[in-house]
N, C-alpha and C. Protein backbone atom coordinates (compact mmCIF):
# COMPACT_ATOMS: atom_id res chain seq x y z
N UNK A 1 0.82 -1.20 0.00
CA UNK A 1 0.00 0.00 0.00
C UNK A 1 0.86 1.26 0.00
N UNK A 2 2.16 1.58 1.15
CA UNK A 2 2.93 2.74 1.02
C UNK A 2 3.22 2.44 -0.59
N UNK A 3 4.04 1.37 -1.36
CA UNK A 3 4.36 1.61 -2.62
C UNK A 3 3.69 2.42 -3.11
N UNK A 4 2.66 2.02 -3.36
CA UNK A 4 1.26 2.23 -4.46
C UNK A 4 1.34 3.94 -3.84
N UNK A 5 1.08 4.31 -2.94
CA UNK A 5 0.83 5.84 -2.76
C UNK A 5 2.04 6.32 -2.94
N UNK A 6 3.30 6.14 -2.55
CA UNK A 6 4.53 6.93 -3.11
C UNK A 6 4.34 6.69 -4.82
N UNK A 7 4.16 5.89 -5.29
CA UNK A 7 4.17 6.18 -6.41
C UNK A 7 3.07 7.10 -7.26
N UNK A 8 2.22 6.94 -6.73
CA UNK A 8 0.64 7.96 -7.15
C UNK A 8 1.85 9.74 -6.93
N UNK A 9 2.10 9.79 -5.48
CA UNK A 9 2.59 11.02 -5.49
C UNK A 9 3.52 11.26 -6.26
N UNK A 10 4.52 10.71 -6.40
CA UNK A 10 5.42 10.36 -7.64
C UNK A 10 5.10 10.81 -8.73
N UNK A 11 4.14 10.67 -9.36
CA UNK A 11 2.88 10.84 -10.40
C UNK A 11 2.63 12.12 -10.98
N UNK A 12 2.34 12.37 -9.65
CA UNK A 12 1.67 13.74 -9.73
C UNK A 12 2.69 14.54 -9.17
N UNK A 13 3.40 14.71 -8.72
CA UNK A 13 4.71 15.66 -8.70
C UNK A 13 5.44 15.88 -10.00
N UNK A 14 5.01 14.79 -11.03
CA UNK A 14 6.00 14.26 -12.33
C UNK A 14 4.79 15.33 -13.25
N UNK A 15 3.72 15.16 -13.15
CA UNK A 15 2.47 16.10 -13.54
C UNK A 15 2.44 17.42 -13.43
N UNK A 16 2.79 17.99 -11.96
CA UNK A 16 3.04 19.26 -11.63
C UNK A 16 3.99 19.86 -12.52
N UNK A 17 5.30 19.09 -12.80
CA UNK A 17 6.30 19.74 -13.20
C UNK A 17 6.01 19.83 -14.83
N UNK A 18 5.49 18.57 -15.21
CA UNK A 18 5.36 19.14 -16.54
C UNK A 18 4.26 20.04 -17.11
N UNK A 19 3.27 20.41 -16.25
CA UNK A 19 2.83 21.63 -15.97
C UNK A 19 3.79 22.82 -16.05
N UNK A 20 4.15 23.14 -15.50
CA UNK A 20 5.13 24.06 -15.09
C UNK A 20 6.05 23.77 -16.19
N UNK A 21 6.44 22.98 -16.68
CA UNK A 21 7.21 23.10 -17.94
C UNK A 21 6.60 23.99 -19.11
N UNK A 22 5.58 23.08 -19.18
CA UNK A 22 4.80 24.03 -20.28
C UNK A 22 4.24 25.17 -20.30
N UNK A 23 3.79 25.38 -19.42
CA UNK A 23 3.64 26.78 -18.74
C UNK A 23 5.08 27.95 -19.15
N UNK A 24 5.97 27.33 -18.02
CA UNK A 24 7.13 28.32 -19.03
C UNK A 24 7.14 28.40 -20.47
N UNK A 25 7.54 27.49 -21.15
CA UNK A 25 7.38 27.16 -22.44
C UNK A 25 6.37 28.22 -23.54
N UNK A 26 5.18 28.28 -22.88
CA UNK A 26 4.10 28.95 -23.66
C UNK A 26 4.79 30.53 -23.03
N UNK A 27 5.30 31.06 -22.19
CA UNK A 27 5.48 32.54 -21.53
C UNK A 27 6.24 32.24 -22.49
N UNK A 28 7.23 31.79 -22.98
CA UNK A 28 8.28 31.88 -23.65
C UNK A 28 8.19 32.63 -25.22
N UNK A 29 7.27 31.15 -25.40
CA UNK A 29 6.96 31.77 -26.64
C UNK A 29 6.04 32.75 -26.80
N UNK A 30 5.15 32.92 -25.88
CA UNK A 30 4.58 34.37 -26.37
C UNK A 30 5.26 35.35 -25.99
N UNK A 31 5.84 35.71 -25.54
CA UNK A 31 6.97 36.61 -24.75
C UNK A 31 7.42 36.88 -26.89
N UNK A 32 8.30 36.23 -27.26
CA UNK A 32 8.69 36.08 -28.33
C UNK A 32 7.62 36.71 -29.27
N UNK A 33 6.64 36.37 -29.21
CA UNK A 33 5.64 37.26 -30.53
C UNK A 33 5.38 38.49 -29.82
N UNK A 34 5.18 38.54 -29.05
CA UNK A 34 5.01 39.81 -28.54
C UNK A 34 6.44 40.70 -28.54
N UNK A 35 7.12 40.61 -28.54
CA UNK A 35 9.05 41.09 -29.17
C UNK A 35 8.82 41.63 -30.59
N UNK A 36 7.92 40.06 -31.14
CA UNK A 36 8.15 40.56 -32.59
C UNK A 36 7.45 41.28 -33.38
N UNK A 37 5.60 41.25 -32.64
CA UNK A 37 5.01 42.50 -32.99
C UNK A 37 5.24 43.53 -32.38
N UNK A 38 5.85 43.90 -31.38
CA UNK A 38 6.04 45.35 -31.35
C UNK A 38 6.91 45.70 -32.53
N UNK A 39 7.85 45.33 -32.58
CA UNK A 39 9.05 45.45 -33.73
C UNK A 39 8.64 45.65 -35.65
N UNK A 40 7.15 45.03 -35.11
CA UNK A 40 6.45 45.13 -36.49
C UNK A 40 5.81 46.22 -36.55
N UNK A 41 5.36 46.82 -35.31
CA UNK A 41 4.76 47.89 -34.78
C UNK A 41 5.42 48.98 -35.38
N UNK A 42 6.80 49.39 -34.53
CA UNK A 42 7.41 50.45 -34.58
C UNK A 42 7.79 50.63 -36.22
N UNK A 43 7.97 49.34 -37.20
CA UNK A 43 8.53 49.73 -38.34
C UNK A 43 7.11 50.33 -38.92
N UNK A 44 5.95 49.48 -38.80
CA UNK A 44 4.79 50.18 -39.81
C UNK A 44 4.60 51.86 -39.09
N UNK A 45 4.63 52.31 -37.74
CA UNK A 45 4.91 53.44 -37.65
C UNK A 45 5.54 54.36 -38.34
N UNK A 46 6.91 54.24 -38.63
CA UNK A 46 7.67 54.46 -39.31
C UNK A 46 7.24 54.96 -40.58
N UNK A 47 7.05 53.88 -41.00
CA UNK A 47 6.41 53.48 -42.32
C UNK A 47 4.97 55.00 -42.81
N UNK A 48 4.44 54.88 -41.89
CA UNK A 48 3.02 55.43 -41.76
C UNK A 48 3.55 57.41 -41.70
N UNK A 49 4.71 57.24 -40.60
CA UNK A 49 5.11 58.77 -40.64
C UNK A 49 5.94 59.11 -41.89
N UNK A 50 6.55 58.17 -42.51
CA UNK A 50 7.18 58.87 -43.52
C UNK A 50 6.21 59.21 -44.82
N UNK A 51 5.35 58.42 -44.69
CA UNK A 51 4.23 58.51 -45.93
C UNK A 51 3.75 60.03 -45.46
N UNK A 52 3.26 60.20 -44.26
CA UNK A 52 2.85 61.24 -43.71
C UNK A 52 3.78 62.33 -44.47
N UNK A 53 4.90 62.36 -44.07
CA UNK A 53 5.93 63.43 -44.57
C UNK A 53 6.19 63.37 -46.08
N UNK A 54 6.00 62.81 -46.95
CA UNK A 54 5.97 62.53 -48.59
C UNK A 54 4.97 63.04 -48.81
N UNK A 55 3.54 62.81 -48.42
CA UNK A 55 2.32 63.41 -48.58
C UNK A 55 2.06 65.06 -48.17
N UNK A 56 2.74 65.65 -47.24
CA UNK A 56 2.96 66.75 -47.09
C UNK A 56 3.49 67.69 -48.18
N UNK A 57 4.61 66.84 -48.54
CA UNK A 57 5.66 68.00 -49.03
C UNK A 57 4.88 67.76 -50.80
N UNK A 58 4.09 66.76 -50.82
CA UNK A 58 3.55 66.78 -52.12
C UNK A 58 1.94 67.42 -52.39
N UNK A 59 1.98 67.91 -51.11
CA UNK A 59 0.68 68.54 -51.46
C UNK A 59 0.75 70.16 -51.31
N UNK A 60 2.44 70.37 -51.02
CA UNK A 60 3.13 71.66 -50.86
C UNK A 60 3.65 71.94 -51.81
N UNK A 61 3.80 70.98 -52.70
CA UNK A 61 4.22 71.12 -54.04
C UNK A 61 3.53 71.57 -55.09
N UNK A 62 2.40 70.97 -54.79
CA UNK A 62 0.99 71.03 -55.59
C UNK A 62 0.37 71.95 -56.00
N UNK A 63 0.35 72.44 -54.49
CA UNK A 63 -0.23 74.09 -54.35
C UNK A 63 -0.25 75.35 -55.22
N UNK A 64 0.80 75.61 -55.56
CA UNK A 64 1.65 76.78 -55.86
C UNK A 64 0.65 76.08 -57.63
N UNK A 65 0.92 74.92 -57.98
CA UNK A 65 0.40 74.85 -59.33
C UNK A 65 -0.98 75.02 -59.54
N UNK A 66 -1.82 74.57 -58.30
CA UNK A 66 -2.94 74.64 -58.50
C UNK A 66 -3.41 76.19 -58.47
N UNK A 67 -2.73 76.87 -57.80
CA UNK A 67 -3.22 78.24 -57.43
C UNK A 67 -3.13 79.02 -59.15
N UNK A 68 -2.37 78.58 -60.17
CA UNK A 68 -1.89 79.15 -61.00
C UNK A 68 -2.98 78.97 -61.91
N UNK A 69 -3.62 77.88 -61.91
CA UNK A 69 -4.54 77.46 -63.16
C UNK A 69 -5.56 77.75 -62.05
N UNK A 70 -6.57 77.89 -63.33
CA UNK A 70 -7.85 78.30 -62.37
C UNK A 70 -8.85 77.43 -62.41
N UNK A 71 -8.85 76.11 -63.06
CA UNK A 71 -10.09 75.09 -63.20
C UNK A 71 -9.36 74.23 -61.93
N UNK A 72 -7.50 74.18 -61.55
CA UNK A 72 -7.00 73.77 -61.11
C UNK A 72 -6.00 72.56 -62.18
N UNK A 73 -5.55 71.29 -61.09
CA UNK A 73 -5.15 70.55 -62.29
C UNK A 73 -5.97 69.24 -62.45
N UNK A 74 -5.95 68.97 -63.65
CA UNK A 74 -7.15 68.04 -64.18
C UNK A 74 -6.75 66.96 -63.42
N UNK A 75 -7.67 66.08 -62.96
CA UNK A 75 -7.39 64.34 -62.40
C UNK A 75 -7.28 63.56 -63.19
């Protein structure tokens, strides 16, 4: 009978841990996507402000032509 119950606990201590294995395991890897979308983050930012700044200076460009013609410029 002690066998039989050291080994049950046995068991389940062997259970716990691989719990806890996987458990780390999954922090791990999401830890990791979460690294890699921010990183995806900050570049489409990037991305998004420089368009911002191209779109500016092209609609500063624009201006000066549109002001000149008076129907404006054709689409």
């Amino acid at each position: 009978m002690t066998f039989l119950f050291s080994f049950f606990l046995l068991m389940r201590n062997i259970i716990y841990l691989g719990a806890l294995v996987l458990a780390l395991g999954l922090i791990g890897y999401l830890y990791q996507q979460l690294n890699a979308t921010e990183k995806a983050l900050k570049a489409s930012e990037q991305r998004f402000a420089d368009c911002q700044k191209v779109t500016f200076q092209l609609q500063n460009q624009l201006a000066p032509l549109q002001k000149k013609q008076p129907g404006g410029i054709p689409q």
